[in-house]
N, C-alpha and C. Protein backbone atom coordinates (compact mmCIF):
# COMPACT_ATOMS: atom_id res chain seq x y z
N UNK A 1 18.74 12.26 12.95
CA UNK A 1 17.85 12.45 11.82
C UNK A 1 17.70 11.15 11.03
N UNK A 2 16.00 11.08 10.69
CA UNK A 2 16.37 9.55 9.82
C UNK A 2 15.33 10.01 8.53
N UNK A 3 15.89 9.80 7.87
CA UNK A 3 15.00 9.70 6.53
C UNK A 3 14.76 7.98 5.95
N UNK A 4 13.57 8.63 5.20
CA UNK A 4 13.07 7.06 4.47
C UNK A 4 12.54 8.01 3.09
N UNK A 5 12.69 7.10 1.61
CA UNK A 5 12.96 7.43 0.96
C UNK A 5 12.21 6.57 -0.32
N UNK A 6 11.22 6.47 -0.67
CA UNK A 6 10.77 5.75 -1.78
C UNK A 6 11.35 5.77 -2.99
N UNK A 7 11.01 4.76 -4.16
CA UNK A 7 11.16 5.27 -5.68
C UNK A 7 10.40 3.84 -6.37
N UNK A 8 10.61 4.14 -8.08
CA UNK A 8 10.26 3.15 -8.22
C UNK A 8 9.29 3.10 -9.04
N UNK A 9 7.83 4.54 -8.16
CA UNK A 9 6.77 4.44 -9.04
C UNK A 9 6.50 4.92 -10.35
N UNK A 10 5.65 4.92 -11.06
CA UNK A 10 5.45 4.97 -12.46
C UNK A 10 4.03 5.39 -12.67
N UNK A 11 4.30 5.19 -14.24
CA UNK A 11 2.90 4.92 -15.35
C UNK A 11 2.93 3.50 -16.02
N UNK A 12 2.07 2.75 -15.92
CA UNK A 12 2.62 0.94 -16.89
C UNK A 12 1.08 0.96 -17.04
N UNK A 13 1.12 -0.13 -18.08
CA UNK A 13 0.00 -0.39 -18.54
C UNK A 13 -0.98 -1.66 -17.34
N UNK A 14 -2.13 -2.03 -17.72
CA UNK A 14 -2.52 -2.93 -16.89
C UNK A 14 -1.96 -4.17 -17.79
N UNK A 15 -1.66 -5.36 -16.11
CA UNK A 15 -1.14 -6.45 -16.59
C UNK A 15 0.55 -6.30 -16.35
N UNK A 16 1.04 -5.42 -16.26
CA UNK A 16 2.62 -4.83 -16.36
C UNK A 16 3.30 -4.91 -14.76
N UNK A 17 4.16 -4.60 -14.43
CA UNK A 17 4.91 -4.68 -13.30
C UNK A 17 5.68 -3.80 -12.98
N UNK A 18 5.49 -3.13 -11.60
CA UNK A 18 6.95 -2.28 -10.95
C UNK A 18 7.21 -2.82 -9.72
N UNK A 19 8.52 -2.20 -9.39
CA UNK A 19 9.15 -2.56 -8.60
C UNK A 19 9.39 -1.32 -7.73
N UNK A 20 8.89 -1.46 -6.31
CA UNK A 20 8.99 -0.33 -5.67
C UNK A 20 10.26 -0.64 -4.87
N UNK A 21 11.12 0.60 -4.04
CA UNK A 21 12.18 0.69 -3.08
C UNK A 21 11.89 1.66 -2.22
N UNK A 22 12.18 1.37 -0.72
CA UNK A 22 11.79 2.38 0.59
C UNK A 22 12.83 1.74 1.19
N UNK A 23 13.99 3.03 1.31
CA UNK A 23 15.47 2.92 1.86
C UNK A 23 15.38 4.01 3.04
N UNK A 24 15.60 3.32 4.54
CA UNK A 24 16.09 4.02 5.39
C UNK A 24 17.03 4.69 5.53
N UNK A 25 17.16 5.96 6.19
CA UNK A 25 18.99 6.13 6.61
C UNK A 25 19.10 7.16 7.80
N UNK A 26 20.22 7.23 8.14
CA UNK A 26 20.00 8.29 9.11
C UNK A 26 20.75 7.47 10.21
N UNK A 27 20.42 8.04 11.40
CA UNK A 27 20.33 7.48 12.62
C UNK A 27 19.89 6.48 13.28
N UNK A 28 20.15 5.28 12.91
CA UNK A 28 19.53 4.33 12.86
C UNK A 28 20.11 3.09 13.69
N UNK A 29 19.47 2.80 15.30
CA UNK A 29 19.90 1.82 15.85
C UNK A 29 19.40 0.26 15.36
N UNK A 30 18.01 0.22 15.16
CA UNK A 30 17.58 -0.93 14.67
C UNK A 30 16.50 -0.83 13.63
N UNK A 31 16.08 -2.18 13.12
CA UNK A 31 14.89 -1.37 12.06
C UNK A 31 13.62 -2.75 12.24
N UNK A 32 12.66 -2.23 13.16
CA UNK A 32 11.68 -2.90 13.11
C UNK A 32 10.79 -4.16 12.18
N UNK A 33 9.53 -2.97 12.20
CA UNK A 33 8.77 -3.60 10.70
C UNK A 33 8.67 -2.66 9.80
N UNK A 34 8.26 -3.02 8.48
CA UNK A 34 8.25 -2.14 7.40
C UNK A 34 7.15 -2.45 6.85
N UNK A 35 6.08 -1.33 6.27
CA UNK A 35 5.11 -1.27 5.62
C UNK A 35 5.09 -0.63 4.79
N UNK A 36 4.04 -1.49 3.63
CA UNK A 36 3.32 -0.37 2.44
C UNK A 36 2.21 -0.28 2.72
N UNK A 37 1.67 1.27 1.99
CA UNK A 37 0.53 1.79 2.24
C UNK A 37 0.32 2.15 1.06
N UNK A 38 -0.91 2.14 0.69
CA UNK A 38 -1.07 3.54 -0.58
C UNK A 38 -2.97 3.82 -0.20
N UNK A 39 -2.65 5.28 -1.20
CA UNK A 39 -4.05 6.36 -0.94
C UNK A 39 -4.33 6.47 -2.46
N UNK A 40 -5.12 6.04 -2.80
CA UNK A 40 -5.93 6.64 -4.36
C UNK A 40 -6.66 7.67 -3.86
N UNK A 41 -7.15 8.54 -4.66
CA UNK A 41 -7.65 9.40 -4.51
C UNK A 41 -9.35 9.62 -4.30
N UNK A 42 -9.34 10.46 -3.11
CA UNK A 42 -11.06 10.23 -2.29
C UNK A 42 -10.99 9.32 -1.51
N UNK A 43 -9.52 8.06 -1.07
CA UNK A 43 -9.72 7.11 -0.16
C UNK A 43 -8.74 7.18 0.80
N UNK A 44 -9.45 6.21 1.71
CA UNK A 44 -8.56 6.29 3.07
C UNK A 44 -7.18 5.43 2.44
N UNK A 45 -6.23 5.74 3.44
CA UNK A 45 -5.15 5.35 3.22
C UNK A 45 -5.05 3.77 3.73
N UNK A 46 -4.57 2.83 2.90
CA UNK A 46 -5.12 1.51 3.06
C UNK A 46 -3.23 0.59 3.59
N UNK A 47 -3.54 -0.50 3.92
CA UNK A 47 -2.09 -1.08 4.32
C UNK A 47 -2.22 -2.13 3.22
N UNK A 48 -1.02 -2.37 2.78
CA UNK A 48 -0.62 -3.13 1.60
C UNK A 48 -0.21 -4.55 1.72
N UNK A 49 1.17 -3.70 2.58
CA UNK A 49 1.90 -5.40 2.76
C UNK A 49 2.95 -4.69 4.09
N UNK A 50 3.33 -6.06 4.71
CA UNK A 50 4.07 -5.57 5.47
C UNK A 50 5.03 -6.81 6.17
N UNK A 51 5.93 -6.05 6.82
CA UNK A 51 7.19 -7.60 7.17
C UNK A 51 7.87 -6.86 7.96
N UNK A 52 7.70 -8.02 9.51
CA UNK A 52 8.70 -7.64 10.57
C UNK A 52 10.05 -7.89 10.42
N UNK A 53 10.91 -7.62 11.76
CA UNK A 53 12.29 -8.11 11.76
C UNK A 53 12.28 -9.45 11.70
N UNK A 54 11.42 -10.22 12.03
CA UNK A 54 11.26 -11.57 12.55
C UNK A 54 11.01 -12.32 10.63
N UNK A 55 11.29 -11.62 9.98
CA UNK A 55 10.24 -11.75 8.68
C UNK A 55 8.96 -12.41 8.94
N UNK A 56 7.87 -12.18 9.57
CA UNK A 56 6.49 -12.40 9.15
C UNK A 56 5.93 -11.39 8.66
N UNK A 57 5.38 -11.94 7.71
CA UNK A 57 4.59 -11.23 6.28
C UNK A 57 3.00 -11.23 6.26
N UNK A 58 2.50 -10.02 6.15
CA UNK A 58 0.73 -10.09 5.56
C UNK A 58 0.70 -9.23 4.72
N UNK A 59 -0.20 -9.51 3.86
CA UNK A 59 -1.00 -8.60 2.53
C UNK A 59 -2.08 -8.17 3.04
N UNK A 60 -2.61 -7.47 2.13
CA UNK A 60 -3.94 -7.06 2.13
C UNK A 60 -4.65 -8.00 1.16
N UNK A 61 -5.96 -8.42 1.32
CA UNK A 61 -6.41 -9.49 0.26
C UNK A 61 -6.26 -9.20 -0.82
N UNK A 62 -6.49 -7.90 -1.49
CA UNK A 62 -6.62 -7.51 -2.96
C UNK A 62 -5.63 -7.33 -3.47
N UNK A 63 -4.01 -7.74 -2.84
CA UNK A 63 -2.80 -7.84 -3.45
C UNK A 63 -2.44 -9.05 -3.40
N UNK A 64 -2.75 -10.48 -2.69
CA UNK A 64 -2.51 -11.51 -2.78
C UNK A 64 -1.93 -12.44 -3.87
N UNK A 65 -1.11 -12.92 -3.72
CA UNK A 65 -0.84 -13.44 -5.01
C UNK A 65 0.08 -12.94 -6.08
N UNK A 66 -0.05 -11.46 -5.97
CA UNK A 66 0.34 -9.91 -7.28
C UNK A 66 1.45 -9.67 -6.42
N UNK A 67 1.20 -9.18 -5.24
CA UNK A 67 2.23 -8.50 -4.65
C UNK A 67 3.58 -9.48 -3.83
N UNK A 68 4.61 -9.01 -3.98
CA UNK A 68 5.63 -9.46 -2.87
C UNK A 68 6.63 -8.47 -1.84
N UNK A 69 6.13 -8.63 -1.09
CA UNK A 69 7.14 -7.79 0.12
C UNK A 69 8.53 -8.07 0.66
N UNK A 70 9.60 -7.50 0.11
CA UNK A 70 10.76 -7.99 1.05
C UNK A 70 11.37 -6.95 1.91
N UNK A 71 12.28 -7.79 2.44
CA UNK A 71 13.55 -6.53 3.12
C UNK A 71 14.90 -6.89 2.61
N UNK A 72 15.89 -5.79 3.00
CA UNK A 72 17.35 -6.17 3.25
C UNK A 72 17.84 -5.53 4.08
N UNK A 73 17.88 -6.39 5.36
CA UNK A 73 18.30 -5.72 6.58
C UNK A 73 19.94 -4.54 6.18
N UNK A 74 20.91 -5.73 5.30
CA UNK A 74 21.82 -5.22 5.45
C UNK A 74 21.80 -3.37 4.46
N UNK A 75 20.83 -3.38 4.09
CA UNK A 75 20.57 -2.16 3.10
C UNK A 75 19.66 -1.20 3.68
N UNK A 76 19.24 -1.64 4.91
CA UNK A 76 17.87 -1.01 5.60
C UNK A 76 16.84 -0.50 4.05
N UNK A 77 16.38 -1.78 3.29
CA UNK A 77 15.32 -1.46 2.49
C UNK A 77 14.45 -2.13 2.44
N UNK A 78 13.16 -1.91 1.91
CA UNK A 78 12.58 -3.09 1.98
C UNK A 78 11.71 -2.04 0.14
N UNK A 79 11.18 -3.69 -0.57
CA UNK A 79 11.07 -3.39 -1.57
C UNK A 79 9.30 -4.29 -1.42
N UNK A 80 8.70 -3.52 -2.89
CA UNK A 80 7.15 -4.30 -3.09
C UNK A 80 7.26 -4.78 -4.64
N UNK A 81 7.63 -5.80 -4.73
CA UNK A 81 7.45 -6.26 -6.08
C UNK A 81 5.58 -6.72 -6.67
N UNK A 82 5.32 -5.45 -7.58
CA UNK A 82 4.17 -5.53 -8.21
C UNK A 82 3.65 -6.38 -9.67
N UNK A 83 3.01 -7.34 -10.06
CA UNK A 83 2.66 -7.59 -10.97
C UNK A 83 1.35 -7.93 -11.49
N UNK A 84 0.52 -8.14 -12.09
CA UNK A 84 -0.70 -8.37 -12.75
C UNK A 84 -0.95 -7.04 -11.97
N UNK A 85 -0.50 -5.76 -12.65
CA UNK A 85 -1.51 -4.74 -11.69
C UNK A 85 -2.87 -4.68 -12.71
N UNK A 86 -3.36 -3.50 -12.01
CA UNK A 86 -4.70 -3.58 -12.21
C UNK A 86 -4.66 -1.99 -12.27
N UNK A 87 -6.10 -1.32 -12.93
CA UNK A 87 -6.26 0.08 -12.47
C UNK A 87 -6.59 0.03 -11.68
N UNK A 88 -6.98 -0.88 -10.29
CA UNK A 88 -6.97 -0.07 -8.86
C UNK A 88 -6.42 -0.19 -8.36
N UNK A 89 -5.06 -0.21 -8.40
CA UNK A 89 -4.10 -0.12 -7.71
C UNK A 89 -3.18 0.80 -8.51
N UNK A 90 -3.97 1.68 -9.06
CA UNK A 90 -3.60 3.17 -8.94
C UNK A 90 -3.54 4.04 -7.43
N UNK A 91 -2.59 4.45 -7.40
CA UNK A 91 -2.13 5.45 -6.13
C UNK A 91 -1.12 5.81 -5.59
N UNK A 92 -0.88 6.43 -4.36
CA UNK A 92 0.23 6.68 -4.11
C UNK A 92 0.46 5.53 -2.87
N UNK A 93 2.01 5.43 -3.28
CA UNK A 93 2.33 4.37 -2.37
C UNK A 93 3.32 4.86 -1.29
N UNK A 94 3.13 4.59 -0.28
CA UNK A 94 3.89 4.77 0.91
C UNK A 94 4.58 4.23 1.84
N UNK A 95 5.77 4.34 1.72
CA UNK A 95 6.77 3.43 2.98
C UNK A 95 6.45 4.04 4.32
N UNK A 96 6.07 2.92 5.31
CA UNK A 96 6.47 3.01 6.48
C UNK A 96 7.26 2.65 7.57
N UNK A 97 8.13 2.92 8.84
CA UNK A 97 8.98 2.31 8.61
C UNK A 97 8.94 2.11 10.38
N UNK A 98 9.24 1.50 11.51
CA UNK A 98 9.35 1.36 12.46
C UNK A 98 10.71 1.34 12.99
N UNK A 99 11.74 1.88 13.42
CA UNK A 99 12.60 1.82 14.16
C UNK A 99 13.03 2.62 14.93
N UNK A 100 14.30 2.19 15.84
CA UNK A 100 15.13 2.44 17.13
C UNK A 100 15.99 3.65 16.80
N UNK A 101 15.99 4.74 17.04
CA UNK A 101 16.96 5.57 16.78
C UNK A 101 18.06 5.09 18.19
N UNK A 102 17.34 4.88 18.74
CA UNK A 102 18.45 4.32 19.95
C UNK A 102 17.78 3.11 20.69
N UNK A 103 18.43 2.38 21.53
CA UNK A 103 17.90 1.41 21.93
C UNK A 103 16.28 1.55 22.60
N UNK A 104 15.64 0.91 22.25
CA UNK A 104 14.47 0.86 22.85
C UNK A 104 13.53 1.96 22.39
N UNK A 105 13.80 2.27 22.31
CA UNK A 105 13.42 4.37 21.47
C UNK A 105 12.91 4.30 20.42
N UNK A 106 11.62 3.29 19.90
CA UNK A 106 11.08 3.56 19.16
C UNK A 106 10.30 4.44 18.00
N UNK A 107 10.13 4.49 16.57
CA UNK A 107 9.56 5.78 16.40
C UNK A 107 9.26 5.48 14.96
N UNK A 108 7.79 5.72 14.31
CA UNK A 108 7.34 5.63 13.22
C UNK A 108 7.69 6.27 11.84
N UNK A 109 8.62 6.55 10.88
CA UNK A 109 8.84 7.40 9.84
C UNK A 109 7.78 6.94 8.66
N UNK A 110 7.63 7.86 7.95
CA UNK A 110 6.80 8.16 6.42
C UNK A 110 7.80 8.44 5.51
N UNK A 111 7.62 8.04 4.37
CA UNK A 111 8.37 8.24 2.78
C UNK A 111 7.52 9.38 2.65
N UNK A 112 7.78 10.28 1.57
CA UNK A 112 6.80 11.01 0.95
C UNK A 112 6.20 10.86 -0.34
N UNK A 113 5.74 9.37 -0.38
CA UNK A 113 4.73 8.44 -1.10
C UNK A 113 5.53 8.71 -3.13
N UNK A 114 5.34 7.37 -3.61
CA UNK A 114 5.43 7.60 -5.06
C UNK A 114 4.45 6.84 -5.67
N UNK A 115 3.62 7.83 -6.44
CA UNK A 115 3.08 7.70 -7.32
C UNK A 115 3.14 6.60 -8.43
N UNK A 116 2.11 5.73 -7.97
CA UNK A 116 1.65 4.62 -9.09
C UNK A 116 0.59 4.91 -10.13
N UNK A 117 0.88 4.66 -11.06
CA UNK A 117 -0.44 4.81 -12.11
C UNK A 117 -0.65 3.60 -13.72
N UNK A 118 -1.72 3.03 -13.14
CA UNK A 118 -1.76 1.69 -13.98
C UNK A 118 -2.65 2.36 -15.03
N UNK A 119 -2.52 2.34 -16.19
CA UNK A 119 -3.47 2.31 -17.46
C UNK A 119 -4.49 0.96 -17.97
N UNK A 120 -5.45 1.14 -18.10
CA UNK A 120 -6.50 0.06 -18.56
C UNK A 120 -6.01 -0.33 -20.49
């Protein structure tokens, strides 16, 4: 069994900052790549940021700059440090997570998303 596990999100004003966390656990042989996602509402679910084992890193353009993606292997977490938000980047945010329950044995997990909400 593996769970993944968000927190973090909020209500802040625009201009303000959170700090998101998406902690693996479980059964866990290795841990891939890790992604954020988030869904505002009426939209498709969009990719944020993301970082392999290898640490290579991409954003999405409209977080450039604002956003930072890390990991800690030894914590199986990986975190999204948010700042200059904006109201559109109101939504729910979502860990995704890529790993090995056993060697080679790949397999995709979902957080069950936390809620961001920026005020103008």
């Amino acid at each position: 069994q593996v769970q993944v596990v968000e927190s973090g999100g909020g209500l802040v004003q625009g201009g303000g900052s959170l700090r998101l966390s998406c902690a693996a656990s479980g059964s866990i042989f290795s841990i891939n790549a890790m992604y954020w996602y988030r869904q505002a509402p009426g939209k498709q679910r969009e990719l944020v940021a993301g970082v392999t084992s290898g640490g290579s890193i991409n954003y999405a353009d409209s977080v450039k700059g604002r956003f930072t993606i890390s990991r800690d292997n030894a914590k199986n977490t990986v975190y999204l440090q948010m700042n200059s938000l904006k109201p559109e980047d109101t939504a729910v945010y979502y860990c995704n997570v890529y790993l090995e329950y056993r060697r080679d044995y790949e397999h995709s997990y979902w957080g069950q998303g936390t809620q961001v909400t920026v005020s103008s």
